[in-house]
N, C-alpha and C. Protein backbone atom coordinates (compact mmCIF):
# COMPACT_ATOMS: atom_id res chain seq x y z
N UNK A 1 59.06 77.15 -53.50
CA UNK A 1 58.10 76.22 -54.04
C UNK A 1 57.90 75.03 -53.10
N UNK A 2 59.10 74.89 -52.50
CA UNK A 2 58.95 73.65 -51.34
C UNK A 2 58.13 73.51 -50.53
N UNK A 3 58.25 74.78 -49.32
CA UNK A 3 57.61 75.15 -48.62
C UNK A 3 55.83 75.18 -48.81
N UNK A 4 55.94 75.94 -50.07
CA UNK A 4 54.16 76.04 -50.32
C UNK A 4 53.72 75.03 -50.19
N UNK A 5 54.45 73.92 -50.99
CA UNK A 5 53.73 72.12 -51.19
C UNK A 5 53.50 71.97 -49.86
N UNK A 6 54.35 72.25 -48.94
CA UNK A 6 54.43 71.64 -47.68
C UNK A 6 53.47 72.14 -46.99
N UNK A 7 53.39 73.40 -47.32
CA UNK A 7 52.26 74.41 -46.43
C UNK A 7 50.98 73.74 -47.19
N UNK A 8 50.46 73.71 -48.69
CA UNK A 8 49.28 72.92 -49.01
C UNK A 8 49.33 72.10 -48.12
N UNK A 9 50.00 71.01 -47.97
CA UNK A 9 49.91 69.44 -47.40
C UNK A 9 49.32 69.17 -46.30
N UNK A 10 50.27 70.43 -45.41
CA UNK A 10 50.20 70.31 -44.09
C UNK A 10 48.42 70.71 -43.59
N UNK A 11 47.78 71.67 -44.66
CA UNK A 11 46.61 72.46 -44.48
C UNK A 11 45.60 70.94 -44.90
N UNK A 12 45.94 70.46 -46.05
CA UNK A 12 44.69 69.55 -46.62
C UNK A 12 44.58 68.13 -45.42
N UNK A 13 46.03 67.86 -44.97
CA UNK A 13 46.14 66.14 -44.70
C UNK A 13 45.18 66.86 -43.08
N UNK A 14 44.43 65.82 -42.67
CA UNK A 14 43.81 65.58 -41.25
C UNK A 14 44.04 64.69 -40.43
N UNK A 15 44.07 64.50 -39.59
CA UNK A 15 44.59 63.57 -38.90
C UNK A 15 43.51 62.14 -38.68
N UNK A 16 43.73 60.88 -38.90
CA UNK A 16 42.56 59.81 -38.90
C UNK A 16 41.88 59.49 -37.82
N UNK A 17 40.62 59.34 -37.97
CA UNK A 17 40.32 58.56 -36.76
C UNK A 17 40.90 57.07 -36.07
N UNK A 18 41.27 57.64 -35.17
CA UNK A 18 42.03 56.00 -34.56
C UNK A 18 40.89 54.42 -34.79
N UNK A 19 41.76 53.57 -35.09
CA UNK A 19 41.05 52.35 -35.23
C UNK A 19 40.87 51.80 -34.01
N UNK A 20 41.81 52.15 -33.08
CA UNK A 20 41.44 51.12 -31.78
C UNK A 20 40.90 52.43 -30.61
N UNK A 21 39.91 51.71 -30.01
CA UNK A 21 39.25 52.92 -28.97
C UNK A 21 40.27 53.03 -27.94
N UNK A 22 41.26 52.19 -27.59
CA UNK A 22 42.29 52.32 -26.63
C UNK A 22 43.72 53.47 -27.29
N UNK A 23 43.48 53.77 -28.34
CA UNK A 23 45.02 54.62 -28.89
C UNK A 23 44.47 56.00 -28.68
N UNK A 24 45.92 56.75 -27.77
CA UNK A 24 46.24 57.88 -27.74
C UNK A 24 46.94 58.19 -29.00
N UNK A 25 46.98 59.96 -28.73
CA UNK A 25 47.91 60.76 -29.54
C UNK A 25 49.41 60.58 -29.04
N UNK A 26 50.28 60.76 -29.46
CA UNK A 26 51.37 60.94 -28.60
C UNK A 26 52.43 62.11 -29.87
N UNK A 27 53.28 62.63 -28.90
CA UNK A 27 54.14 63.89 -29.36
C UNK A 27 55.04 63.27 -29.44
N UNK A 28 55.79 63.82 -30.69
CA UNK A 28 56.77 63.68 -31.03
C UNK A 28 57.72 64.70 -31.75
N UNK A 29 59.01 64.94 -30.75
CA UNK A 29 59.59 66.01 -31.53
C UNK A 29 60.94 65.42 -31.35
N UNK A 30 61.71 66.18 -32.59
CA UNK A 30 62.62 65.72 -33.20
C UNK A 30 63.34 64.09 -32.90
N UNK A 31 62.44 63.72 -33.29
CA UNK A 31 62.62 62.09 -33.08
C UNK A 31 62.23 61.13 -31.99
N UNK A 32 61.94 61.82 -30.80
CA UNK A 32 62.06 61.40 -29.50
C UNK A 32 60.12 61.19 -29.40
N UNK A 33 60.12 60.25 -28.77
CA UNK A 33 58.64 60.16 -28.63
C UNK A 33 58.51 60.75 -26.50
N UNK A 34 57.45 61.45 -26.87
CA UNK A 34 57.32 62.11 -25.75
C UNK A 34 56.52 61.39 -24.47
N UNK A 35 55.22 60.38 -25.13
CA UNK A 35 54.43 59.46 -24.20
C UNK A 35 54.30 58.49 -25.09
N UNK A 36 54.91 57.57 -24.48
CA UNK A 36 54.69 56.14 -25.56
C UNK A 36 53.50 55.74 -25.41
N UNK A 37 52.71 54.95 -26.34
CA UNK A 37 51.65 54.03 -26.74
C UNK A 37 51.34 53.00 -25.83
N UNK A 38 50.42 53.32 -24.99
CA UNK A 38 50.15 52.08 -23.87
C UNK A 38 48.72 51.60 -24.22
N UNK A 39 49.20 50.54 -24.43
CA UNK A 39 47.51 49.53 -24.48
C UNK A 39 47.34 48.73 -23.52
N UNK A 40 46.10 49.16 -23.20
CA UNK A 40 45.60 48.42 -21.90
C UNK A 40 45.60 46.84 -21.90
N UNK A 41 45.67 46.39 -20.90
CA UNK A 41 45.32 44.54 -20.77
C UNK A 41 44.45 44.42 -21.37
N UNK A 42 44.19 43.21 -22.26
CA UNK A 42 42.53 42.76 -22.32
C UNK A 42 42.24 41.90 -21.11
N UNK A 43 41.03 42.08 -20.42
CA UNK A 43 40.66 41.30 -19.36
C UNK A 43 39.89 40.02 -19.68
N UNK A 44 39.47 39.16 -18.80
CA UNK A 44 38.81 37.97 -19.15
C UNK A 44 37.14 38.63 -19.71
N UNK A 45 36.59 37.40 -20.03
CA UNK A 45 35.18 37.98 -20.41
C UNK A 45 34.15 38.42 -19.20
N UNK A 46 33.09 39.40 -19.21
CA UNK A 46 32.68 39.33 -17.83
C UNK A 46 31.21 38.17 -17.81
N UNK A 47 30.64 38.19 -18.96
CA UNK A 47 29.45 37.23 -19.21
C UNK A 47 29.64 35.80 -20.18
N UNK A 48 28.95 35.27 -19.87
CA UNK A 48 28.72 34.06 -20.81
C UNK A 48 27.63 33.79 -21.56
N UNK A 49 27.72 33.11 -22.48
CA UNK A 49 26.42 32.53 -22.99
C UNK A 49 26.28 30.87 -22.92
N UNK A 50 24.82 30.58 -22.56
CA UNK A 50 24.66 29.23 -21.97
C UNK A 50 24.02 28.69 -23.27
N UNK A 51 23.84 27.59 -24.11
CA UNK A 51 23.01 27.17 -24.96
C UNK A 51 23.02 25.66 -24.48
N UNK A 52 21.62 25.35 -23.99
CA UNK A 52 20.71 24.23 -23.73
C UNK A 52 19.60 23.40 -24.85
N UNK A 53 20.33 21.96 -25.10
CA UNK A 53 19.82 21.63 -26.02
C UNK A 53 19.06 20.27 -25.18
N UNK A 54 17.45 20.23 -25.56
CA UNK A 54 16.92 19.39 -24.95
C UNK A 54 16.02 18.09 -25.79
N UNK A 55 16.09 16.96 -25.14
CA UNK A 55 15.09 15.71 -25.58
C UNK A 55 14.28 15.77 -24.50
N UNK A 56 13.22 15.52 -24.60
CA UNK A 56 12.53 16.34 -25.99
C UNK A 56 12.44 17.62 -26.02
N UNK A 57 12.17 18.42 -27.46
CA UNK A 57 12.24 19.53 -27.43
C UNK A 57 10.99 20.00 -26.58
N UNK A 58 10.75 21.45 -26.47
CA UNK A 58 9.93 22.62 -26.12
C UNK A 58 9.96 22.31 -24.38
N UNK A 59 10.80 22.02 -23.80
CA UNK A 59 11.38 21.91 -22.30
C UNK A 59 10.84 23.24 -22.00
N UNK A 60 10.61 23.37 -20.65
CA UNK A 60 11.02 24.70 -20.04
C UNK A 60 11.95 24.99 -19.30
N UNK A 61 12.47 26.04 -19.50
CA UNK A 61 13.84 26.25 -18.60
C UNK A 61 14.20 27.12 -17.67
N UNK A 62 14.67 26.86 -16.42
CA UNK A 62 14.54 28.39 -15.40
C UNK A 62 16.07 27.98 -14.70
N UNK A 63 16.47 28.78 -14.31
CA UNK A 63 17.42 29.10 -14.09
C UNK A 63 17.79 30.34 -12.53
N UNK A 64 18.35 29.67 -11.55
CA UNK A 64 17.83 30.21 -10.04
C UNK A 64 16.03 30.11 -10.04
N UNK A 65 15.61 29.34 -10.33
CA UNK A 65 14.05 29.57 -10.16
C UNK A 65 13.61 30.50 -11.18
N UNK A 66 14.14 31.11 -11.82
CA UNK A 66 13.31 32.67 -12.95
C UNK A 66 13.25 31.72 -14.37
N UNK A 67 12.29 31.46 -14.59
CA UNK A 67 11.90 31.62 -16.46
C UNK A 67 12.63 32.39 -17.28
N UNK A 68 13.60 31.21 -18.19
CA UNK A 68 14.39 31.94 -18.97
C UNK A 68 13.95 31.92 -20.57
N UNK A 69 12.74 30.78 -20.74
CA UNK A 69 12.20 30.55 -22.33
C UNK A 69 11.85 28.72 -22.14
N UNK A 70 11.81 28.51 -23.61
CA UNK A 70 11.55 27.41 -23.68
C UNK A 70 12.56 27.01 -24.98
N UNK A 71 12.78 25.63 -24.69
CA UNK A 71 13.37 25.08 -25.90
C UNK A 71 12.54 24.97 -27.20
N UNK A 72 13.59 24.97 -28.53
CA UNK A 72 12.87 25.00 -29.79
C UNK A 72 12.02 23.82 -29.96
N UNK A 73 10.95 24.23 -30.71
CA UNK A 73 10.48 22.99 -31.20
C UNK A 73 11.39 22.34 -32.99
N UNK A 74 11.97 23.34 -33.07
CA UNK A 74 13.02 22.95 -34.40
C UNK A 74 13.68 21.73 -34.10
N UNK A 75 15.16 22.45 -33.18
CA UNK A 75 15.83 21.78 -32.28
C UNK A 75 16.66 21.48 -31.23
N UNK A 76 15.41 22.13 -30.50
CA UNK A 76 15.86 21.52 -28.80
C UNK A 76 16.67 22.57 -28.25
N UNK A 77 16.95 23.80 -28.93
CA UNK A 77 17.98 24.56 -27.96
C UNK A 77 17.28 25.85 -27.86
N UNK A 78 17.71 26.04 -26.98
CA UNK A 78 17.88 27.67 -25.96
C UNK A 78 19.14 28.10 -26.02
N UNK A 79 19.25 29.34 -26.06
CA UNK A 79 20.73 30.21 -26.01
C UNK A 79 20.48 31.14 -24.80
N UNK A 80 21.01 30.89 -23.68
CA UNK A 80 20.74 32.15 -22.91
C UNK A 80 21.97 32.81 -22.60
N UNK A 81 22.11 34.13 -23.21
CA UNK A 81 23.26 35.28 -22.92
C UNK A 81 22.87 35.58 -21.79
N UNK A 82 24.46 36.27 -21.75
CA UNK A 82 25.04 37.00 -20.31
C UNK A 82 24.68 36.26 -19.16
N UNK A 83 25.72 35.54 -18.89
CA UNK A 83 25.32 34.83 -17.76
C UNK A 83 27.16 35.20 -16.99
N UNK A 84 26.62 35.68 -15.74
CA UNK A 84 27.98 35.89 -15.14
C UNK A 84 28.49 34.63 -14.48
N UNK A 85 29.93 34.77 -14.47
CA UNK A 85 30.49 33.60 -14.25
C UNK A 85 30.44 33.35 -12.49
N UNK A 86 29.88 32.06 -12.33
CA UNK A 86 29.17 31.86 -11.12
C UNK A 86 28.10 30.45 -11.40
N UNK A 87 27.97 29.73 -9.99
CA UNK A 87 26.92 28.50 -10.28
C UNK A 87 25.94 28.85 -10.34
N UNK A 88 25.44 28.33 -11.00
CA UNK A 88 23.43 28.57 -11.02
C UNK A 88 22.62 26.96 -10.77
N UNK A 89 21.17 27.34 -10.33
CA UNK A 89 20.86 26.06 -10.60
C UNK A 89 19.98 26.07 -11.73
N UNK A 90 20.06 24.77 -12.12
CA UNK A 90 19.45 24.72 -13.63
C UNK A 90 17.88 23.51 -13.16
N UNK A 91 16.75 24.25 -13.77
CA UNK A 91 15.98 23.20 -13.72
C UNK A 91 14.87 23.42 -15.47
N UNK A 92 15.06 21.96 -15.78
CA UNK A 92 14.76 21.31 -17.19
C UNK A 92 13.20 21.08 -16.40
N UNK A 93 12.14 21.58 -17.22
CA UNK A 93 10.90 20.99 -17.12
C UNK A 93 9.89 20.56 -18.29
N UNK A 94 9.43 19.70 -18.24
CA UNK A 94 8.34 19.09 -19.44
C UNK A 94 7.10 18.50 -18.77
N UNK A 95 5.65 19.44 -19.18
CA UNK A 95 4.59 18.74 -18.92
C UNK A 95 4.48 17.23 -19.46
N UNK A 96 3.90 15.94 -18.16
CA UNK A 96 4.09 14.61 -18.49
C UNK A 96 5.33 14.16 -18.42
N UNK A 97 6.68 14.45 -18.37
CA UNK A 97 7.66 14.05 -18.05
C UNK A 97 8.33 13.92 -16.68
N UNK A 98 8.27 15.47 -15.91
CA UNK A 98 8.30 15.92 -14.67
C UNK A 98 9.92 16.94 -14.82
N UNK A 99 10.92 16.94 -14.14
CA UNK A 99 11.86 17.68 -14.16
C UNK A 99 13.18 17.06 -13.81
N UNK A 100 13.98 18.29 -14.67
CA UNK A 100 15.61 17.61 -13.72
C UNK A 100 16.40 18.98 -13.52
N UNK A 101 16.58 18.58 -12.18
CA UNK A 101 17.22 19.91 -11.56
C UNK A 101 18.35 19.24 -11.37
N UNK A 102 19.79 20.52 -11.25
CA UNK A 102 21.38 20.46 -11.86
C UNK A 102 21.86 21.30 -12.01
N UNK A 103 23.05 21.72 -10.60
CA UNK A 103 24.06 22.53 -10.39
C UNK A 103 25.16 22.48 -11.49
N UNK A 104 24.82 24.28 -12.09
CA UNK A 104 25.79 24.63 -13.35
C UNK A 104 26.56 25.17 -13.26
N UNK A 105 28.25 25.25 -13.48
CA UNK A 105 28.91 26.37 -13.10
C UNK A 105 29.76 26.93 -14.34
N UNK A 106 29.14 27.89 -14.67
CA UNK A 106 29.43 28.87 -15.95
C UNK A 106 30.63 29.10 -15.57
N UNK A 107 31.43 28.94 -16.01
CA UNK A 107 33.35 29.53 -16.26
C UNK A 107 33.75 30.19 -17.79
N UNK A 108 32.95 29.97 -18.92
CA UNK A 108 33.25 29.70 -20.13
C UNK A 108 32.09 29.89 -21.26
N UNK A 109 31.65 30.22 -22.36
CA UNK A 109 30.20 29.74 -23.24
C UNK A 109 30.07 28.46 -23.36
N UNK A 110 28.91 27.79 -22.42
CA UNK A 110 28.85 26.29 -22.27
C UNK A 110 27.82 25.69 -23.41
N UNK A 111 27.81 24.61 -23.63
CA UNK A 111 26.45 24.16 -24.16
C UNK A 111 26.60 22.45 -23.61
N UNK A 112 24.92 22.48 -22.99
CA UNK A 112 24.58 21.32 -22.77
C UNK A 112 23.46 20.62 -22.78
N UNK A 113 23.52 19.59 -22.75
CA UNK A 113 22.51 18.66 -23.33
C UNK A 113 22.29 17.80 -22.13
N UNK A 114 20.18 17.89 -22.19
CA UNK A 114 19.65 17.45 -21.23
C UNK A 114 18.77 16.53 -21.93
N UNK A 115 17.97 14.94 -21.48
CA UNK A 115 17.07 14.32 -22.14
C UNK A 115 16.52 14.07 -20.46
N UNK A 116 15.19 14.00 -20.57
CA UNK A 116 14.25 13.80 -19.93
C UNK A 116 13.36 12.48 -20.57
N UNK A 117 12.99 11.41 -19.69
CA UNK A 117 12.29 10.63 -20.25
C UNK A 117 11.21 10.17 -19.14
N UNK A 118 10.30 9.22 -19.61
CA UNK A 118 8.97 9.29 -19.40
C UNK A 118 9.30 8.29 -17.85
N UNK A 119 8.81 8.58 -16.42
CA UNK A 119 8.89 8.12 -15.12
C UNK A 119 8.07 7.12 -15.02
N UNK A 120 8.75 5.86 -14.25
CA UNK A 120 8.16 4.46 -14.92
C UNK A 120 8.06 4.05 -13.14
């Protein structure tokens, strides 16, 4: 009677899908584990995200020279993902105001704040 239970059990139970994409199977017989469980390093991040909040709002914003959007007219920010870690140059522009250009160096998800005001 033992056996059968065991033989049901063994037939119904399946084995789970692993929760972590890094876990192996590993063998194990009579107690002894055959390949232990190695989890990889986690590494640093490879991208960043930049969020630029500007006075006044609806700025334009480019980044190495390329058009990345414009700031909200809500409030004042831009989010720009994936930015690899590395300097960029940053240039803030507003028709009637003129611009401000400013060496950025992404290490981290930054956020910063630029005001532009009227050239006297």
């Amino acid at each position: 009677m033992c056996c059968l239970l065991l033989l049901l059990l063994t037939a119904i139970i399946q084995p789970l899908p692993s929760a972590y994409p890094y876990s192996q199977d590993i063998g194990v017989r009579a107690g002894n584990i055959e390949k232990p469980l190695k989890r990889p390093r986690r590494t640093s991040k490879s991208s960043f995200t930049l969020t630029i909040i500007s006075n006044p709002y609806e700025c334009e914003i480019y980044i190495n020279d390329a058009y990345r959007g414009t700031t909200a007219l809500k409030d004042g920010r831009l989010v720009i993902p994936n930015l690899k870690p590395k300097t960029y140059t940053l240039r803030v522009y507003k028709s009637g105001l003129g611009e401000i250009l400013q060496k950025i160096q992404i290490k981290s998800d930054t956020t910063l704040s630029v005001s532009l005001s009227e050239q006297k």
